[in-house]
C-alpha atoms as a PDB file:
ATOM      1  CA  UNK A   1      43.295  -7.943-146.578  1.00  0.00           C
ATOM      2  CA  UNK A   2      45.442  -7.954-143.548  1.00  0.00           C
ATOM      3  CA  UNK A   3      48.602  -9.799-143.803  1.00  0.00           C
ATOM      4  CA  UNK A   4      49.539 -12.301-141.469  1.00  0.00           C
ATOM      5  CA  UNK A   5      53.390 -12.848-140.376  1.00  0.00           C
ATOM      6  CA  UNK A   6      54.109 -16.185-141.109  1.00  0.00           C
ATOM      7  CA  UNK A   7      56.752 -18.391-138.845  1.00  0.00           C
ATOM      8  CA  UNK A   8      59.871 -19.518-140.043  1.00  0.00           C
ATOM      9  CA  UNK A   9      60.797 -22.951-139.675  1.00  0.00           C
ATOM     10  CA  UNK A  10      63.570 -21.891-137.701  1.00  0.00           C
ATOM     11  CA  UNK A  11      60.929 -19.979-135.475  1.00  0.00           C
ATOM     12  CA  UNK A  12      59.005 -22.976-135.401  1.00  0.00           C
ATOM     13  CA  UNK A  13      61.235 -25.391-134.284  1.00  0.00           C
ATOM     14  CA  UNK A  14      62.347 -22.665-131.433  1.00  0.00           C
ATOM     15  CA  UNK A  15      59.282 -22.395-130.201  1.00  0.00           C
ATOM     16  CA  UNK A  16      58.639 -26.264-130.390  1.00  0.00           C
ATOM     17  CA  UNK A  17      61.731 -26.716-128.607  1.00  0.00           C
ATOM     18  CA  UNK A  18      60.337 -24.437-126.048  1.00  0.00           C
ATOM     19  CA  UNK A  19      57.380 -26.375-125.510  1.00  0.00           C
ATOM     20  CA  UNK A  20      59.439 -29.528-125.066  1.00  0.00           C
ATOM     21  CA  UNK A  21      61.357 -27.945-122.307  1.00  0.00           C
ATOM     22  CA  UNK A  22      58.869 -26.752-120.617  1.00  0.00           C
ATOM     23  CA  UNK A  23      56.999 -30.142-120.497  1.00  0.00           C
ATOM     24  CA  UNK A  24      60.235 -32.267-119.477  1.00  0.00           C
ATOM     25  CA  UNK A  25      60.532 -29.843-116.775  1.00  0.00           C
ATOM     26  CA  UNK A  26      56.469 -30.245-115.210  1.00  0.00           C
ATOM     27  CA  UNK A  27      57.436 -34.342-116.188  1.00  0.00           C
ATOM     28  CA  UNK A  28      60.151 -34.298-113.902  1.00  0.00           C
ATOM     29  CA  UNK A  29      58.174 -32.002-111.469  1.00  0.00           C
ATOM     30  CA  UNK A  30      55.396 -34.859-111.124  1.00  0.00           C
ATOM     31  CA  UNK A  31      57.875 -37.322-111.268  1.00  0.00           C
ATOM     32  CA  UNK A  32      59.542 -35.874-107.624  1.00  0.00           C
ATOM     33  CA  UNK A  33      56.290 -35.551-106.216  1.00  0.00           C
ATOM     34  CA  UNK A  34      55.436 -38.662-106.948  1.00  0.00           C
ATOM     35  CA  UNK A  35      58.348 -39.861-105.153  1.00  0.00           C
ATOM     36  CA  UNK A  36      58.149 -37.619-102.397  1.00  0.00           C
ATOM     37  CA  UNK A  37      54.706 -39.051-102.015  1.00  0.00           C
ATOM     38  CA  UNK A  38      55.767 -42.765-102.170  1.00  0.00           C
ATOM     39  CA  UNK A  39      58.450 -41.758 -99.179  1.00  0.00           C
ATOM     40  CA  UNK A  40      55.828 -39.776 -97.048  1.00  0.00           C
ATOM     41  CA  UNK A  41      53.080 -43.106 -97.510  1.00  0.00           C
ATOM     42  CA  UNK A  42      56.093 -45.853 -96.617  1.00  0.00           C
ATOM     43  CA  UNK A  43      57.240 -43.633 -93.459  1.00  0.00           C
ATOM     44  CA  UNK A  44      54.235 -43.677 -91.798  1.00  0.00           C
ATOM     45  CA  UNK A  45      53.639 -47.030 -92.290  1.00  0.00           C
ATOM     46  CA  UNK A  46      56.888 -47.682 -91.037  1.00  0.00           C
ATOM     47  CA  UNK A  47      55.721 -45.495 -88.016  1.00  0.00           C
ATOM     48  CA  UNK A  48      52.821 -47.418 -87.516  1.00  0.00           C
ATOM     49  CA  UNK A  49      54.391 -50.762 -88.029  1.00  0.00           C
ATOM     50  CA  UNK A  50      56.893 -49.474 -85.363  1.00  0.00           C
ATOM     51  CA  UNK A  51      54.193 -48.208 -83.034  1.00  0.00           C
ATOM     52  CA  UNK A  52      52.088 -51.248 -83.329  1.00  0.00           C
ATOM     53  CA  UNK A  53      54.955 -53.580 -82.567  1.00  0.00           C
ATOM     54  CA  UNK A  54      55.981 -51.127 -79.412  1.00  0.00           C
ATOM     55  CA  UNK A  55      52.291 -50.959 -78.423  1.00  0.00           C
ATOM     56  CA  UNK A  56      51.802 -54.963 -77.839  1.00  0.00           C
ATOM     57  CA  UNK A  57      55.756 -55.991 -77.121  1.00  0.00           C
ATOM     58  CA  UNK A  58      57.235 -52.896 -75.414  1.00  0.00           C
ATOM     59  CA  UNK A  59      59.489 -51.126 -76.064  1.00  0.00           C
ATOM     60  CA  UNK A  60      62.265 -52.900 -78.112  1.00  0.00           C
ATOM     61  CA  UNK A  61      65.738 -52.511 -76.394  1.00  0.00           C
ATOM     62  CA  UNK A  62      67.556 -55.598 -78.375  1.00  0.00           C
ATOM     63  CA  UNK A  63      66.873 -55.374 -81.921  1.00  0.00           C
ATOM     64  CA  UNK A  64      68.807 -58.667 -82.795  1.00  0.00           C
ATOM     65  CA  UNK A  65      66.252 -60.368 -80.792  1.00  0.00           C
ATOM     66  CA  UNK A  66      62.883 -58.865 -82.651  1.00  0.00           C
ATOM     67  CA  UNK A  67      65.180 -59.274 -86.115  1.00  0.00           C
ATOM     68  CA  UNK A  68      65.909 -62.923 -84.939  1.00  0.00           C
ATOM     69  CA  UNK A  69      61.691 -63.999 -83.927  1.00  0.00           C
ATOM     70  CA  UNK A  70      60.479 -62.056 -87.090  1.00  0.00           C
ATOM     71  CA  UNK A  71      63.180 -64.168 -88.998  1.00  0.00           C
ATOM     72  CA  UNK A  72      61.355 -67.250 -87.360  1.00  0.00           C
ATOM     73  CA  UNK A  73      57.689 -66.040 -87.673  1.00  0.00           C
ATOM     74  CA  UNK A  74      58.056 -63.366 -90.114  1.00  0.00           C
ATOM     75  CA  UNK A  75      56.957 -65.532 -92.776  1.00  0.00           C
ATOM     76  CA  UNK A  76      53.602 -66.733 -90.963  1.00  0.00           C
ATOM     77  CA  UNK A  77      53.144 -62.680 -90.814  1.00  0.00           C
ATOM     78  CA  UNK A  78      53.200 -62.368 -94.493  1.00  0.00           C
ATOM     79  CA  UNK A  79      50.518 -64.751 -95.062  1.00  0.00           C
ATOM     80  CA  UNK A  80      47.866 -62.973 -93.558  1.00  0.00           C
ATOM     81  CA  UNK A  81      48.218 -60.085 -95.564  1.00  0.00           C
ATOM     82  CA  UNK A  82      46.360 -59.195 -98.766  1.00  0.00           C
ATOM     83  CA  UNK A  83      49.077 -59.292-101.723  1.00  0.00           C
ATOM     84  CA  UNK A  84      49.998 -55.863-102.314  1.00  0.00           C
ATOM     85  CA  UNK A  85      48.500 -53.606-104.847  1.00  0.00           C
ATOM     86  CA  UNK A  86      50.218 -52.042-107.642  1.00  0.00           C
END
Protein backbone atom coordinates (compact mmCIF):
# COMPACT_ATOMS: atom_id res chain seq x y z
CA UNK A 1 0.00 0.00 0.00
CA UNK A 2 1.14 3.44 -0.81
CA UNK A 3 0.73 5.95 1.83
CA UNK A 4 -0.95 9.03 1.30
CA UNK A 5 0.23 12.43 3.12
CA UNK A 6 -2.57 13.58 4.86
CA UNK A 7 -3.29 17.60 5.42
CA UNK A 8 -3.14 19.19 8.56
CA UNK A 9 -5.85 21.25 9.66
CA UNK A 10 -3.57 24.00 9.78
CA UNK A 11 -2.72 23.14 6.03
CA UNK A 12 -6.23 23.02 5.39
CA UNK A 13 -7.41 26.07 6.56
CA UNK A 14 -4.22 27.75 4.60
CA UNK A 15 -5.13 26.53 1.65
CA UNK A 16 -8.92 27.36 2.23
CA UNK A 17 -7.91 30.72 3.04
CA UNK A 18 -6.18 30.75 -0.23
CA UNK A 19 -9.10 29.91 -2.11
CA UNK A 20 -11.08 32.65 -0.40
CA UNK A 21 -8.62 35.20 -1.51
CA UNK A 22 -8.41 34.33 -4.62
CA UNK A 23 -12.24 34.41 -5.17
CA UNK A 24 -12.75 37.94 -3.34
CA UNK A 25 -10.19 39.10 -5.66
CA UNK A 26 -12.08 37.71 -9.34
CA UNK A 27 -15.49 39.12 -7.09
CA UNK A 28 -14.14 42.40 -7.01
CA UNK A 29 -12.65 41.97 -10.57
CA UNK A 30 -16.35 41.43 -11.99
CA UNK A 31 -17.58 43.80 -9.73
CA UNK A 32 -15.26 46.83 -11.62
CA UNK A 33 -16.18 45.59 -14.83
CA UNK A 34 -19.42 45.65 -14.16
CA UNK A 35 -19.15 49.17 -13.31
CA UNK A 36 -16.96 50.12 -15.94
CA UNK A 37 -19.63 48.68 -18.14
CA UNK A 38 -22.59 50.57 -16.51
CA UNK A 39 -20.31 53.97 -17.17
CA UNK A 40 -19.39 53.03 -20.86
CA UNK A 41 -23.59 52.14 -21.57
CA UNK A 42 -24.77 55.65 -19.66
CA UNK A 43 -22.00 57.75 -21.71
CA UNK A 44 -23.13 56.96 -24.85
CA UNK A 45 -26.46 57.44 -24.14
CA UNK A 46 -25.61 60.61 -22.80
CA UNK A 47 -23.83 61.14 -26.24
CA UNK A 48 -26.72 60.30 -28.06
CA UNK A 49 -29.16 62.15 -25.92
CA UNK A 50 -26.73 65.11 -26.53
CA UNK A 51 -26.48 64.51 -30.26
CA UNK A 52 -30.13 64.04 -30.73
CA UNK A 53 -31.01 67.22 -28.91
CA UNK A 54 -28.08 69.15 -31.08
CA UNK A 55 -29.35 67.40 -34.24
CA UNK A 56 -33.14 68.91 -34.09
CA UNK A 57 -32.39 72.30 -31.82
CA UNK A 58 -28.82 73.30 -32.79
CA UNK A 59 -26.35 73.68 -31.25
CA UNK A 60 -27.00 74.70 -27.56
CA UNK A 61 -25.07 77.96 -26.65
CA UNK A 62 -27.31 78.87 -23.34
CA UNK A 63 -27.70 75.94 -21.25
CA UNK A 64 -29.97 77.76 -18.63
CA UNK A 65 -32.39 78.09 -21.37
CA UNK A 66 -32.56 74.13 -22.53
CA UNK A 67 -32.30 73.39 -18.43
CA UNK A 68 -35.21 75.96 -18.00
CA UNK A 69 -37.83 74.32 -21.24
CA UNK A 70 -36.84 70.70 -20.15
CA UNK A 71 -37.82 71.89 -16.54
CA UNK A 72 -41.22 72.93 -18.24
CA UNK A 73 -41.65 69.93 -20.65
CA UNK A 74 -39.29 67.56 -19.23
CA UNK A 75 -41.94 65.82 -17.53
CA UNK A 76 -44.24 65.32 -20.76
CA UNK A 77 -40.74 63.69 -22.06
CA UNK A 78 -40.76 61.11 -19.42
CA UNK A 79 -44.07 59.85 -20.21
CA UNK A 80 -43.41 58.54 -23.42
CA UNK A 81 -40.82 56.38 -22.37
CA UNK A 82 -41.06 52.69 -21.45
CA UNK A 83 -40.29 52.46 -17.51
CA UNK A 84 -36.85 51.43 -17.24
CA UNK A 85 -35.64 47.94 -16.87
CA UNK A 86 -33.77 46.59 -14.07
Amino acid sequence: MTEQKRKTEQEKLADLAQKIEQLQARKTALEKKVKADERKRRTKRLIEIGATVEAYAGEITDLNELKTYLEKYGANIAKTQPPKKN
